[in-house]
N, C-alpha and C. Protein backbone atom coordinates (compact mmCIF):
# COMPACT_ATOMS: atom_id res chain seq x y z
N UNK A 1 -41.09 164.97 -120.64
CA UNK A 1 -41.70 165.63 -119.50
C UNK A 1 -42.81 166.53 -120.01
N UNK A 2 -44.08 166.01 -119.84
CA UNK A 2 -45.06 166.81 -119.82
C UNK A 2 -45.61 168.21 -119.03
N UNK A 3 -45.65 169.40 -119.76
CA UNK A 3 -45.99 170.28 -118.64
C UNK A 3 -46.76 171.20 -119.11
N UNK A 4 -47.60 171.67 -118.66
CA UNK A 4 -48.59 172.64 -118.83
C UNK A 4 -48.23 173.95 -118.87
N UNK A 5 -48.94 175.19 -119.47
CA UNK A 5 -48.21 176.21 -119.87
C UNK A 5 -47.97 176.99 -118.26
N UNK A 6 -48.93 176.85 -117.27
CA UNK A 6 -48.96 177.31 -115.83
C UNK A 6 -47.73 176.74 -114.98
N UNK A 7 -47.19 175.08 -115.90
CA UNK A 7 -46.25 174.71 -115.07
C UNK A 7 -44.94 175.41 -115.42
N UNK A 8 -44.81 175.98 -116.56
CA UNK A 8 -43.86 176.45 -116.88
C UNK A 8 -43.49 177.49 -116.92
N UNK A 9 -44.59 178.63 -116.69
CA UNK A 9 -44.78 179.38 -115.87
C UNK A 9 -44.52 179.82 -114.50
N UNK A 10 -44.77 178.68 -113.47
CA UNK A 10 -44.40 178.32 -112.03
C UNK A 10 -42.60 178.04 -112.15
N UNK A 11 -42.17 177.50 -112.97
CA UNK A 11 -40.65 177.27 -112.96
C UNK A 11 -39.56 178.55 -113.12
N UNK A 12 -40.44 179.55 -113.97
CA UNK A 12 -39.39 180.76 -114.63
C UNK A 12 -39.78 181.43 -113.27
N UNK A 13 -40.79 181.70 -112.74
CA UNK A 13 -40.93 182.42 -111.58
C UNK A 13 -40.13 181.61 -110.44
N UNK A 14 -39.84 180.65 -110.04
CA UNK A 14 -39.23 180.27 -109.17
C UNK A 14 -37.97 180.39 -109.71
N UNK A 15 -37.02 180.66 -110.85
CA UNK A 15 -36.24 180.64 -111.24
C UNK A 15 -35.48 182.06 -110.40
N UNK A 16 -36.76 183.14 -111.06
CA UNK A 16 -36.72 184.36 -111.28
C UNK A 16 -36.51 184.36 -109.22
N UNK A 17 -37.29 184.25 -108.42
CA UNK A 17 -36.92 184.68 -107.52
C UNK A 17 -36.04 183.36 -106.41
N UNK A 18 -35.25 182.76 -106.71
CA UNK A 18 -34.93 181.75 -105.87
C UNK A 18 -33.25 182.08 -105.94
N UNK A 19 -32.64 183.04 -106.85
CA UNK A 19 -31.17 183.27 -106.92
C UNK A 19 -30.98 184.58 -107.08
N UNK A 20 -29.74 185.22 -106.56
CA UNK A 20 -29.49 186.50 -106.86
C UNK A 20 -29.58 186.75 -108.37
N UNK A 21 -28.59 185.91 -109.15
CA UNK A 21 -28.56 186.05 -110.60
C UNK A 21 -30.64 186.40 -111.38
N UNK A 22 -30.99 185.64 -110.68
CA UNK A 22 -32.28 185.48 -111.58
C UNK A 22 -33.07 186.48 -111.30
N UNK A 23 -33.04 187.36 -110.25
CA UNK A 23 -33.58 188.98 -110.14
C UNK A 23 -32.81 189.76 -110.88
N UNK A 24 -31.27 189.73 -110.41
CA UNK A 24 -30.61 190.80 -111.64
C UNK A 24 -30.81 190.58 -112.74
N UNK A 25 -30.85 189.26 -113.33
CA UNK A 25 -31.60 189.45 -114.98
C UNK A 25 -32.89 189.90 -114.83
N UNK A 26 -33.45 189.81 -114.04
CA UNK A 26 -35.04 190.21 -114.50
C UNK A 26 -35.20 191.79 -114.65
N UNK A 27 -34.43 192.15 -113.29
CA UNK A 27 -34.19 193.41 -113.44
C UNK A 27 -33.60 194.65 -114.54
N UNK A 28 -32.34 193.92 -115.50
CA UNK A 28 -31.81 194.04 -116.09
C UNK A 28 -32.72 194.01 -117.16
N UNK A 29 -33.34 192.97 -117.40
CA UNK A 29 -34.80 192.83 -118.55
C UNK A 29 -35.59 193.88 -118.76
N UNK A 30 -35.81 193.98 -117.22
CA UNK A 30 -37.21 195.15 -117.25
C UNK A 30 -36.49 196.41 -117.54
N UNK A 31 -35.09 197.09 -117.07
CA UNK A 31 -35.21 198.28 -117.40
C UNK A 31 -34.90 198.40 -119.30
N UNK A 32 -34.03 197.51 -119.35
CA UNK A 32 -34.26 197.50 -121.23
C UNK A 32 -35.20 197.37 -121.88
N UNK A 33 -35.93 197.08 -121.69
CA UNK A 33 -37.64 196.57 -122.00
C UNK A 33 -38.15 198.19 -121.58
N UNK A 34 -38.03 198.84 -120.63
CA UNK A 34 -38.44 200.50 -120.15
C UNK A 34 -37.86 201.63 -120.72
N UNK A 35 -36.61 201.28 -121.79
CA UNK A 35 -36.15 201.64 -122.06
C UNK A 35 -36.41 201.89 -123.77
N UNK A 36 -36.92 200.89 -124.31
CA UNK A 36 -37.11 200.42 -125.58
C UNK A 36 -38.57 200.86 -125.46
N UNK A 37 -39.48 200.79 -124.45
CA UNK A 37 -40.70 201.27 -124.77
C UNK A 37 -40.57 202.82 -124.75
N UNK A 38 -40.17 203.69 -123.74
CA UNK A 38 -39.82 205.17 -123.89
C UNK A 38 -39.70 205.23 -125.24
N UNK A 39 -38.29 204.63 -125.95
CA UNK A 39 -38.03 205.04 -127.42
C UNK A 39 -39.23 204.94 -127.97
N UNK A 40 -39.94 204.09 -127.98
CA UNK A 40 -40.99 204.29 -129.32
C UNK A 40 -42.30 205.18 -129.09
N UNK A 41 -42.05 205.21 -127.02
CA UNK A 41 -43.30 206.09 -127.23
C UNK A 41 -42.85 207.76 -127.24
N UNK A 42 -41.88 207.71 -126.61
CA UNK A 42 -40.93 209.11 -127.04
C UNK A 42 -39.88 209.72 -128.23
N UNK A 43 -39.53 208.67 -128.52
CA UNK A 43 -38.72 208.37 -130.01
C UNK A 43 -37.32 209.60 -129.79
N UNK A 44 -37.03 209.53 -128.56
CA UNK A 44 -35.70 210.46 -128.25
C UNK A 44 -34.59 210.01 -127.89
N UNK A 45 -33.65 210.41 -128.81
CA UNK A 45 -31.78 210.50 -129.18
C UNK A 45 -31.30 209.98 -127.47
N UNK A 46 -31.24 210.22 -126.44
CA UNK A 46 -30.52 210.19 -125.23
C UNK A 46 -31.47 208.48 -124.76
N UNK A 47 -32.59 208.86 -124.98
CA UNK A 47 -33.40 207.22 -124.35
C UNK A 47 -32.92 206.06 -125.89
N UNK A 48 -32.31 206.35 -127.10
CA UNK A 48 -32.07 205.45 -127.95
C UNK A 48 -30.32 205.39 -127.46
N UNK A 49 -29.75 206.21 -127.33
CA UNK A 49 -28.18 205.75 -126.85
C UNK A 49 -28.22 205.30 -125.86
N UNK A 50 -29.51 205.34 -124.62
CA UNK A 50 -28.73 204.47 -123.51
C UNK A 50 -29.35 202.94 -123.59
N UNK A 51 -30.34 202.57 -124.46
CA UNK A 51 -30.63 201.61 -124.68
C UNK A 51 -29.54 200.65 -125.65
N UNK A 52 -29.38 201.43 -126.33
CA UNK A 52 -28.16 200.76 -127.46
C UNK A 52 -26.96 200.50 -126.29
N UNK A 53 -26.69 201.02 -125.91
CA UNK A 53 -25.16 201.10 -124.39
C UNK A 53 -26.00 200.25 -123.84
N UNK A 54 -27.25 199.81 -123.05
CA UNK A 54 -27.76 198.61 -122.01
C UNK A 54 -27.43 197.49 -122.91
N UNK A 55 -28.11 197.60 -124.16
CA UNK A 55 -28.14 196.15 -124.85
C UNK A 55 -26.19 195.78 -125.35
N UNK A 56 -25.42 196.38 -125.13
CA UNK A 56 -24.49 195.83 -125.58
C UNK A 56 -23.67 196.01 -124.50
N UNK A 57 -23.85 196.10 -122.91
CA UNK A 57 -23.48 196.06 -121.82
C UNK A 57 -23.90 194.90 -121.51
N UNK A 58 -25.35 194.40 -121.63
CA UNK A 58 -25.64 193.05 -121.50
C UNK A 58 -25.02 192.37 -122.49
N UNK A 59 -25.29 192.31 -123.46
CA UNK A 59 -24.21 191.30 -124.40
C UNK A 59 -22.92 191.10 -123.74
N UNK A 60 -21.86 192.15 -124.03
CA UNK A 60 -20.58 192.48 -123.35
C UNK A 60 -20.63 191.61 -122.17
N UNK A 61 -21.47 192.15 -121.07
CA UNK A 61 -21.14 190.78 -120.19
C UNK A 61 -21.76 189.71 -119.59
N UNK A 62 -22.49 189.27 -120.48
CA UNK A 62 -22.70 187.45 -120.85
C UNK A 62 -21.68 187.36 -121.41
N UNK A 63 -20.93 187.97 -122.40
CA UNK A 63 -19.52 187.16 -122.92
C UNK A 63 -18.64 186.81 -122.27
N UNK A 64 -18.33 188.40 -121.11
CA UNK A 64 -17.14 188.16 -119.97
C UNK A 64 -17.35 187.38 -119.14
N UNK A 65 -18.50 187.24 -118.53
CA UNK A 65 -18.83 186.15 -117.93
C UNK A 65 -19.08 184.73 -118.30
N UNK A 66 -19.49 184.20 -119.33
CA UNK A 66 -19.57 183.11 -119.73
C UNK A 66 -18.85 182.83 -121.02
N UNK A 67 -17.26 183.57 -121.01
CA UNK A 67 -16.22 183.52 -122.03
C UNK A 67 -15.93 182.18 -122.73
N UNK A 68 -15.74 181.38 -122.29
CA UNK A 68 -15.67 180.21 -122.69
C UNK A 68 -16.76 179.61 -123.49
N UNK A 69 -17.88 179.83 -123.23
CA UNK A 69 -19.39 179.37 -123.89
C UNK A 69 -19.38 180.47 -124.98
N UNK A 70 -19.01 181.57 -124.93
CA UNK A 70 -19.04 182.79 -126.09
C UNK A 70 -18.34 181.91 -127.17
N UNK A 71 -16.85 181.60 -126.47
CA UNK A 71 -16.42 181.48 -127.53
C UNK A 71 -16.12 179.99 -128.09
N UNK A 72 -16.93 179.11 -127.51
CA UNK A 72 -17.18 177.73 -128.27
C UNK A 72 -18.58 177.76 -129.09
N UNK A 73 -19.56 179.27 -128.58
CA UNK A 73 -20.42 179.17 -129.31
C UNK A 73 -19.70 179.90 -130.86
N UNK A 74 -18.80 180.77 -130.75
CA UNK A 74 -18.63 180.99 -132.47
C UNK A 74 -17.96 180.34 -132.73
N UNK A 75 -16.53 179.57 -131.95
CA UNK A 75 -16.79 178.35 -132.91
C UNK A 75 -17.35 177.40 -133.41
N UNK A 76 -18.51 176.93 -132.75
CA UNK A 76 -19.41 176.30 -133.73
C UNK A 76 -19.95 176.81 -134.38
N UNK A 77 -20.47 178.46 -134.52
CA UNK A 77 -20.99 178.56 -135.16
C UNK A 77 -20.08 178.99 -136.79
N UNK A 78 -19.01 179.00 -136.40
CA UNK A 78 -17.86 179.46 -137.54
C UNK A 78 -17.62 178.26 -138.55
N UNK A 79 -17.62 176.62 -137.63
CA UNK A 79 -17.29 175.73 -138.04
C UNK A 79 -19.13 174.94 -138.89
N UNK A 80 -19.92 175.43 -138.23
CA UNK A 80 -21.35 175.20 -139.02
C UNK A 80 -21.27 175.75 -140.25
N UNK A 81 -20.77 177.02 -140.35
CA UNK A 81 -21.09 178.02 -141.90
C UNK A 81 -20.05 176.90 -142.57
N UNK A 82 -18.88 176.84 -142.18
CA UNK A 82 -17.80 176.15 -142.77
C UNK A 82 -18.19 174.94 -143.67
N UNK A 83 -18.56 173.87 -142.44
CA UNK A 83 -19.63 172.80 -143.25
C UNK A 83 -20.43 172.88 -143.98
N UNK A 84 -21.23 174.11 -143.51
CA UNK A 84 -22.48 174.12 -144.93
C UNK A 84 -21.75 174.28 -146.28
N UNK A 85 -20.61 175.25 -145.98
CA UNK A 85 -19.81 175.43 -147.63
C UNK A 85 -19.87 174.36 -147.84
N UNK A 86 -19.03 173.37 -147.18
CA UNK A 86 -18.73 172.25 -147.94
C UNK A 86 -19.25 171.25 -148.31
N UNK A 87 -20.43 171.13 -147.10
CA UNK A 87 -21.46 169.72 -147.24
C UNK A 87 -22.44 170.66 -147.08
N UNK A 88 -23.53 171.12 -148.23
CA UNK A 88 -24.70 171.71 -148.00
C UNK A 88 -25.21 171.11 -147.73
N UNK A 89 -26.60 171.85 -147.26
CA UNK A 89 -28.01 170.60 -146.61
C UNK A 89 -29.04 171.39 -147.88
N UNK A 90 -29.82 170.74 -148.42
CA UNK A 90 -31.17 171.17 -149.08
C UNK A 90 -32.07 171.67 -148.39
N UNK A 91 -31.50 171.38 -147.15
CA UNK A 91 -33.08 172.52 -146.38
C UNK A 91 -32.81 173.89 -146.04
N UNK A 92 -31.23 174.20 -146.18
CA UNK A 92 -30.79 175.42 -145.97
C UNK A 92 -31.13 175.91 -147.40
N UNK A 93 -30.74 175.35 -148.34
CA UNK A 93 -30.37 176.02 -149.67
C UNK A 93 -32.02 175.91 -150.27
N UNK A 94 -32.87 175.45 -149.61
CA UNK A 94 -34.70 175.83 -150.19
C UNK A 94 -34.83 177.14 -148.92
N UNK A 95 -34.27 177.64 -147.79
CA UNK A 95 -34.73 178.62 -147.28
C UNK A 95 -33.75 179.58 -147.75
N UNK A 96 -32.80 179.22 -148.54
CA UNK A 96 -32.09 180.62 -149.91
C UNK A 96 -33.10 180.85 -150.34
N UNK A 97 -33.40 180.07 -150.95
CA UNK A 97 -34.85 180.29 -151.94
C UNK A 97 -35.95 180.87 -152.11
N UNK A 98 -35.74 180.25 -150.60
CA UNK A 98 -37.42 180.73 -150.15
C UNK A 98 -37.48 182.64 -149.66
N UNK A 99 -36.30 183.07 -149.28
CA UNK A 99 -35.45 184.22 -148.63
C UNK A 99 -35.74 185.18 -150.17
N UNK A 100 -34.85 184.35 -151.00
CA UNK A 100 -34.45 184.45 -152.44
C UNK A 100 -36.19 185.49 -152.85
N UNK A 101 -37.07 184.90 -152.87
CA UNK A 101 -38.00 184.77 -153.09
C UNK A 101 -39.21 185.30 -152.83
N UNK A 102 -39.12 185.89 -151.86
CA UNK A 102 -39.15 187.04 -150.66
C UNK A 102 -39.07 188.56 -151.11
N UNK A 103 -37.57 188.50 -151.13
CA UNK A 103 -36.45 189.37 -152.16
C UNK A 103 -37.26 189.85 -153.58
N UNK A 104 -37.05 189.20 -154.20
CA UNK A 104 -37.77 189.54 -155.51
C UNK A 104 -39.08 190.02 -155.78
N UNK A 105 -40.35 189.49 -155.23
CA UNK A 105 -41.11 190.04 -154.60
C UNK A 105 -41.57 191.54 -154.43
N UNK A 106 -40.54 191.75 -153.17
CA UNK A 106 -39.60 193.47 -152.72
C UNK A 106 -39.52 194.14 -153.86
N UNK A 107 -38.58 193.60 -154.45
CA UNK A 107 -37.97 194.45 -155.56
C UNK A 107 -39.00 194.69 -156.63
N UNK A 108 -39.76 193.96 -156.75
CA UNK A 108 -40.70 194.01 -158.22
C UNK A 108 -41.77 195.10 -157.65
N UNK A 109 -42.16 194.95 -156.55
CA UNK A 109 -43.08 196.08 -155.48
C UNK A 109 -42.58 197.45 -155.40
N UNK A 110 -41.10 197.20 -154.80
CA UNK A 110 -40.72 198.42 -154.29
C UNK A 110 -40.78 199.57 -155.43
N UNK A 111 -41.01 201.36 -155.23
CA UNK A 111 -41.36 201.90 -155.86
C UNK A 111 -39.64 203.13 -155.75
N UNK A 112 -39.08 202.66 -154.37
CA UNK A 112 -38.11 203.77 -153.64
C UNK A 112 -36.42 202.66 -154.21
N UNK A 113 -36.74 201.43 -154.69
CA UNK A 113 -35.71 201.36 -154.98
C UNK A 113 -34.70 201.92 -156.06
N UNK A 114 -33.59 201.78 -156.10
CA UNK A 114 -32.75 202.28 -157.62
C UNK A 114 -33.24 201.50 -158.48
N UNK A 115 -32.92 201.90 -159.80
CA UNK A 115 -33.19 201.04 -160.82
C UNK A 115 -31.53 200.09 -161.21
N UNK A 116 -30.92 200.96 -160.56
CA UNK A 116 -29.42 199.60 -160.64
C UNK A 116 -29.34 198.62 -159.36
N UNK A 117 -30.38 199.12 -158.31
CA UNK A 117 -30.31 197.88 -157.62
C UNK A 117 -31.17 196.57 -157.91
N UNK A 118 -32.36 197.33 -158.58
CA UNK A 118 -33.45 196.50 -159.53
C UNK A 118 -32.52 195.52 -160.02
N UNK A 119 -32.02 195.83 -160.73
CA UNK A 119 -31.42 195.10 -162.10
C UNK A 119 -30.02 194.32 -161.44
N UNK A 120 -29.43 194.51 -160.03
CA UNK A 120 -28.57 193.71 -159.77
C UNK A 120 -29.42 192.56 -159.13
N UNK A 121 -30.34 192.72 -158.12
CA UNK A 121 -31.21 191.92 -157.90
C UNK A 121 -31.79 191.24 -158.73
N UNK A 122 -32.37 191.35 -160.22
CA UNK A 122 -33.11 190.31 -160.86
C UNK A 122 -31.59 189.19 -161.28
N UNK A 123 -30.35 189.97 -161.66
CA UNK A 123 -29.67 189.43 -162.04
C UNK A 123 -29.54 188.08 -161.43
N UNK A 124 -28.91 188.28 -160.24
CA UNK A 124 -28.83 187.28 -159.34
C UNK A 124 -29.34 186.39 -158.97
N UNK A 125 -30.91 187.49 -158.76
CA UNK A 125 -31.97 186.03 -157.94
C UNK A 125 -32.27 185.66 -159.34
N UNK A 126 -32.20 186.15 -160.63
CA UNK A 126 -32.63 184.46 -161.29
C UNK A 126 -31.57 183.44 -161.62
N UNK A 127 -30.28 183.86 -161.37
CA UNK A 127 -29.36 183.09 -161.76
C UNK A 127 -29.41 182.34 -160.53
N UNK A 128 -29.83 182.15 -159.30
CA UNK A 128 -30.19 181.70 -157.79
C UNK A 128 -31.29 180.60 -158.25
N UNK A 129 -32.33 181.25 -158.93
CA UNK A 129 -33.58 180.47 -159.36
C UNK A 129 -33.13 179.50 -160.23
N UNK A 130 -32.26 179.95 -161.51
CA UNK A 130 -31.76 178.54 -162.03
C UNK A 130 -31.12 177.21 -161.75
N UNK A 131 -30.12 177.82 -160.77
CA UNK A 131 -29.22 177.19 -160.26
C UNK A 131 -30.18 175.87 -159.31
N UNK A 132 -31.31 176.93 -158.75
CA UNK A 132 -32.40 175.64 -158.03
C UNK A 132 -32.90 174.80 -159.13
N UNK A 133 -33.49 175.46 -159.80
CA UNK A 133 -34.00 174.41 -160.83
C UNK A 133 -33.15 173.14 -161.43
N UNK A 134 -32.25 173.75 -161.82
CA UNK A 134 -31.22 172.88 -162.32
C UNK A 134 -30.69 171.17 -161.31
N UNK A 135 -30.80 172.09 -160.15
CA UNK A 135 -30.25 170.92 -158.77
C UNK A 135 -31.78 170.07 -159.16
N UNK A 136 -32.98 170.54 -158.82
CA UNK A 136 -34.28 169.87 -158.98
C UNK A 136 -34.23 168.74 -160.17
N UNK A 137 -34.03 169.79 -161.37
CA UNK A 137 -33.70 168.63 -162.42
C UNK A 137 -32.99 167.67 -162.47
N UNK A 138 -32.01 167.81 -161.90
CA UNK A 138 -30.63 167.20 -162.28
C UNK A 138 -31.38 165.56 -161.43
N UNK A 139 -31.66 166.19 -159.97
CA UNK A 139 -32.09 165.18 -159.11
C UNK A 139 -33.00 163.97 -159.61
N UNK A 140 -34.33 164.79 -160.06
CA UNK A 140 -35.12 164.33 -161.06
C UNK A 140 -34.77 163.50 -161.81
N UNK A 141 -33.98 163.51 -163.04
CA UNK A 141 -33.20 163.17 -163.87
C UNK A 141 -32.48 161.60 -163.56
N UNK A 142 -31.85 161.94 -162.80
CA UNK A 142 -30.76 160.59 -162.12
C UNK A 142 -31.27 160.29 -160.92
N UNK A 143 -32.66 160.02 -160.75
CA UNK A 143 -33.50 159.51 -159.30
C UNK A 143 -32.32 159.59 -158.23
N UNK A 144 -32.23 160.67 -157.78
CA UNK A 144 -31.02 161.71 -156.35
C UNK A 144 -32.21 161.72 -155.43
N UNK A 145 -32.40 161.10 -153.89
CA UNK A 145 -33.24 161.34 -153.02
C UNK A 145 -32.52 162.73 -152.06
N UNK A 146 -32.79 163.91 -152.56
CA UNK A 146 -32.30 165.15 -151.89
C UNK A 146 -32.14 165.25 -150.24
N UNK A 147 -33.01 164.01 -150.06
CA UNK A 147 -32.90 164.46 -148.59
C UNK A 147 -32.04 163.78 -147.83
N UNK A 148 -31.44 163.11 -148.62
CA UNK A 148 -30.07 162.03 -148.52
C UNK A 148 -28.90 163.08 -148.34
N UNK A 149 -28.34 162.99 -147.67
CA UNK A 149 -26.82 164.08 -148.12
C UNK A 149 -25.62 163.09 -148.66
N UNK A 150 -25.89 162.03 -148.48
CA UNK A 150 -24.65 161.06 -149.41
C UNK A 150 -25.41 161.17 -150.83
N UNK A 151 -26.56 161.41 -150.72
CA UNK A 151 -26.59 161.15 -152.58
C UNK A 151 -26.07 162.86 -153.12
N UNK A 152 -26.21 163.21 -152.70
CA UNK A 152 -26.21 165.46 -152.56
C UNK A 152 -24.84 164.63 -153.13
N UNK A 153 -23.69 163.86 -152.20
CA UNK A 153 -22.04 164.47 -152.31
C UNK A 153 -21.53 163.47 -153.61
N UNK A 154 -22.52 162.80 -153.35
CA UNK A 154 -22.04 161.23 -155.42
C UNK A 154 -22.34 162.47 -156.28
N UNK A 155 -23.04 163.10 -156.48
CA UNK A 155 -23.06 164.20 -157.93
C UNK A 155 -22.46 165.52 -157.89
N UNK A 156 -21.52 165.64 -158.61
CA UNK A 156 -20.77 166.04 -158.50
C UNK A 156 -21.23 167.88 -159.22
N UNK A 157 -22.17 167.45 -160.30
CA UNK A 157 -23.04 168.59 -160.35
C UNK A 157 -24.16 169.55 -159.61
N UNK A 158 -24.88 168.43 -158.94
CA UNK A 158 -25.47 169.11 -157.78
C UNK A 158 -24.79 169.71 -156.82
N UNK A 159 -23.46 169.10 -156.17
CA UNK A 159 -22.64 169.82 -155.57
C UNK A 159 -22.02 171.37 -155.79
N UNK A 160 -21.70 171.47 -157.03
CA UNK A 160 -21.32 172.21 -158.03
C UNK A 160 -21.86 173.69 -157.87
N UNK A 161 -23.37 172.95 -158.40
CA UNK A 161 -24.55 174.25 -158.38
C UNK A 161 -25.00 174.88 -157.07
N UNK A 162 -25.08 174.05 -155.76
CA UNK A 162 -25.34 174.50 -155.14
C UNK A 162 -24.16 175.02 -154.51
N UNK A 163 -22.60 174.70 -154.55
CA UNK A 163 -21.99 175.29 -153.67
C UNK A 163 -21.69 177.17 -154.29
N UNK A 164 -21.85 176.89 -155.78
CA UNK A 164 -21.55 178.24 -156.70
C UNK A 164 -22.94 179.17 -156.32
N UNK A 165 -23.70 178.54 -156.40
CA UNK A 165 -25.00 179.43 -155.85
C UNK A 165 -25.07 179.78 -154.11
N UNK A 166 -24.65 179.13 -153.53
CA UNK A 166 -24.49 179.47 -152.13
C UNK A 166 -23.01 181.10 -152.44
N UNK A 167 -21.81 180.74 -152.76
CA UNK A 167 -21.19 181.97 -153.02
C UNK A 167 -21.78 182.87 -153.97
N UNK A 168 -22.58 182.87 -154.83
CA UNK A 168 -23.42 184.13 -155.54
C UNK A 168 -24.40 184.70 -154.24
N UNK A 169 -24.85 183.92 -153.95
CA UNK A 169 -26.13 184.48 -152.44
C UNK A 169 -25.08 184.66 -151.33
N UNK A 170 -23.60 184.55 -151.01
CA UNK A 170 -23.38 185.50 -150.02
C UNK A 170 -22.63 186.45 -150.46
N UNK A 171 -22.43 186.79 -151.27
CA UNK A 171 -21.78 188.14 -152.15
C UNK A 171 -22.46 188.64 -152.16
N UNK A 172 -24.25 188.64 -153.17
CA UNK A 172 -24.86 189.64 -153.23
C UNK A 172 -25.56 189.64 -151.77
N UNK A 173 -25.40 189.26 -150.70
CA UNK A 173 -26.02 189.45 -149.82
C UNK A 173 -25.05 190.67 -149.05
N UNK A 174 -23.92 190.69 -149.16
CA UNK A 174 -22.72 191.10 -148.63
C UNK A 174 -23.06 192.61 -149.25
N UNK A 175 -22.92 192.52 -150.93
CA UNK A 175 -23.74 193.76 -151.42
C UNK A 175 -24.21 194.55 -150.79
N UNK A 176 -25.82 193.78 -150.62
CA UNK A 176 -26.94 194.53 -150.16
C UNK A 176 -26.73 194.89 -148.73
N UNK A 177 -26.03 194.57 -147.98
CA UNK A 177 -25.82 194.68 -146.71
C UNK A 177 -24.91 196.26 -146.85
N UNK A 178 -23.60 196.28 -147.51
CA UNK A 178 -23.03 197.11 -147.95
C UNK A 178 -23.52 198.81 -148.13
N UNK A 179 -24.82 198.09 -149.80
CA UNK A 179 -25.28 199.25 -150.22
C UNK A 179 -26.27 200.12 -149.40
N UNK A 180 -26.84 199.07 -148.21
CA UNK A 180 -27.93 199.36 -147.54
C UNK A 180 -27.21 200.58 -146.50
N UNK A 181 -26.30 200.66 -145.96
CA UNK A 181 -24.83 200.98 -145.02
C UNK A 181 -24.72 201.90 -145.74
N UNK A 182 -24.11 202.14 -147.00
CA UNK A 182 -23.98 203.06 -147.87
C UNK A 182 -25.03 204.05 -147.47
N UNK A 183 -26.76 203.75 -148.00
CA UNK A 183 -27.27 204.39 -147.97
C UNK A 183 -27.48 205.27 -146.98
N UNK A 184 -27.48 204.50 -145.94
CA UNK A 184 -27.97 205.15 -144.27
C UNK A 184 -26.47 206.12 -143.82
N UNK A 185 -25.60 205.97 -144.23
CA UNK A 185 -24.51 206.56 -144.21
C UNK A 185 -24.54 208.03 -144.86
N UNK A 186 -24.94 207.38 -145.87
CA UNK A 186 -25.36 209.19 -146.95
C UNK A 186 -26.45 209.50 -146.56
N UNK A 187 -27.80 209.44 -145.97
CA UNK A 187 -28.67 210.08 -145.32
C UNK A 187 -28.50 210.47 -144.14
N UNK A 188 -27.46 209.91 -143.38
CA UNK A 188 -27.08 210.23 -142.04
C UNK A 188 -25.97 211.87 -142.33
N UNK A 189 -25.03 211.73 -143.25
CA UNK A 189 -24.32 212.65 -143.26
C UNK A 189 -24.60 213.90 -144.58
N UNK A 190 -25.74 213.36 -145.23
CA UNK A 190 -26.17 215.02 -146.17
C UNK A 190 -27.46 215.77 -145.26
């Protein structure tokens, strides 16, 4: 179905006013959206808590209301992470990489980081970087068409590397998530 950006345009607006539901979201939109702009153009404590309370009042109930879809959406999405453990895809594990990569970057730039977070970060992301290389080679090596996932699950080394490197990248991700928490925690309370 072909449609022009005006036609699709014409649809959300007829959406928007043709049902009760589709004004109360809009409505609901606009004052969070009025709400989120105050914060940044006022940047005040009472307009950031009631925005944080709107946005997780709306969350909260799209869930209660569409409970069932909540919760077939985490299970798929519980049972997706699951699979990737087990059957990676190469296009996830090149946007590690690419993430990976990103990361390092940061760290070699940053001037405010620790020097022990420095050094847990190089640790990792090059042992991340090898672990790619290695899959590359390996592939290389024993003509492996990567974009195959039956050839990914015949080697038993490529499997290997990438499933051990997928658990090194969510540990130290878990880390940094952690230390980051940490930090904002101790600037919040000294």
């Amino acid at each position: 179905m072909e449609m022009t950006i005006i036609d699709k345009f014409a649809l959300i607006f007829k959406y928007i006013s043709s049902s009760f539901m589709g004004i109360e979201l809009f409505i609901l939109s606009l004052i969070l959206f009025l709400f989120t702009f105050l914060n940044i153009k006022k940047n005040n404590k009472i307009v950031k808590i009631i925005s944080a309370i709107l946005c997780l009042g709306f969350l909260i109930g799209i869930i209660v209301t569409y409970k069932s879809y909540a919760m077939q959406s985490i299970d798929t999405f519980i049972k997706w992470i699951l699979s990737y453990l087990y059957f990676p895809s190469m296009v996830v594990y090149f946007f590690i990489i690419l993430f990976v990569t990103i990361d390092i970057i940061i760290t070699i730039f940053s001037n405010k980081m620790p020097k022990v977070k420095k050094v847990v970060n190089s640790i990792v992301l090059s042992i991340l970087y090898f672990c790619f290389m290695a899959v590359i080679s390996i592939a290389l090596k024993d003509n492996i068409n990567l974009s195959s996932t039956m050839s990914l699950y015949t080697n038993d080394t490529i499997l290997a590397f990438i499933q051990l490197s997928n658990l090194l990248f969510a540990f130290w991700t878990e880390f940094t998530i952690l230390y980051y928490f940490y930090k904002f925690l101790q600037k919040k309370l000294d």
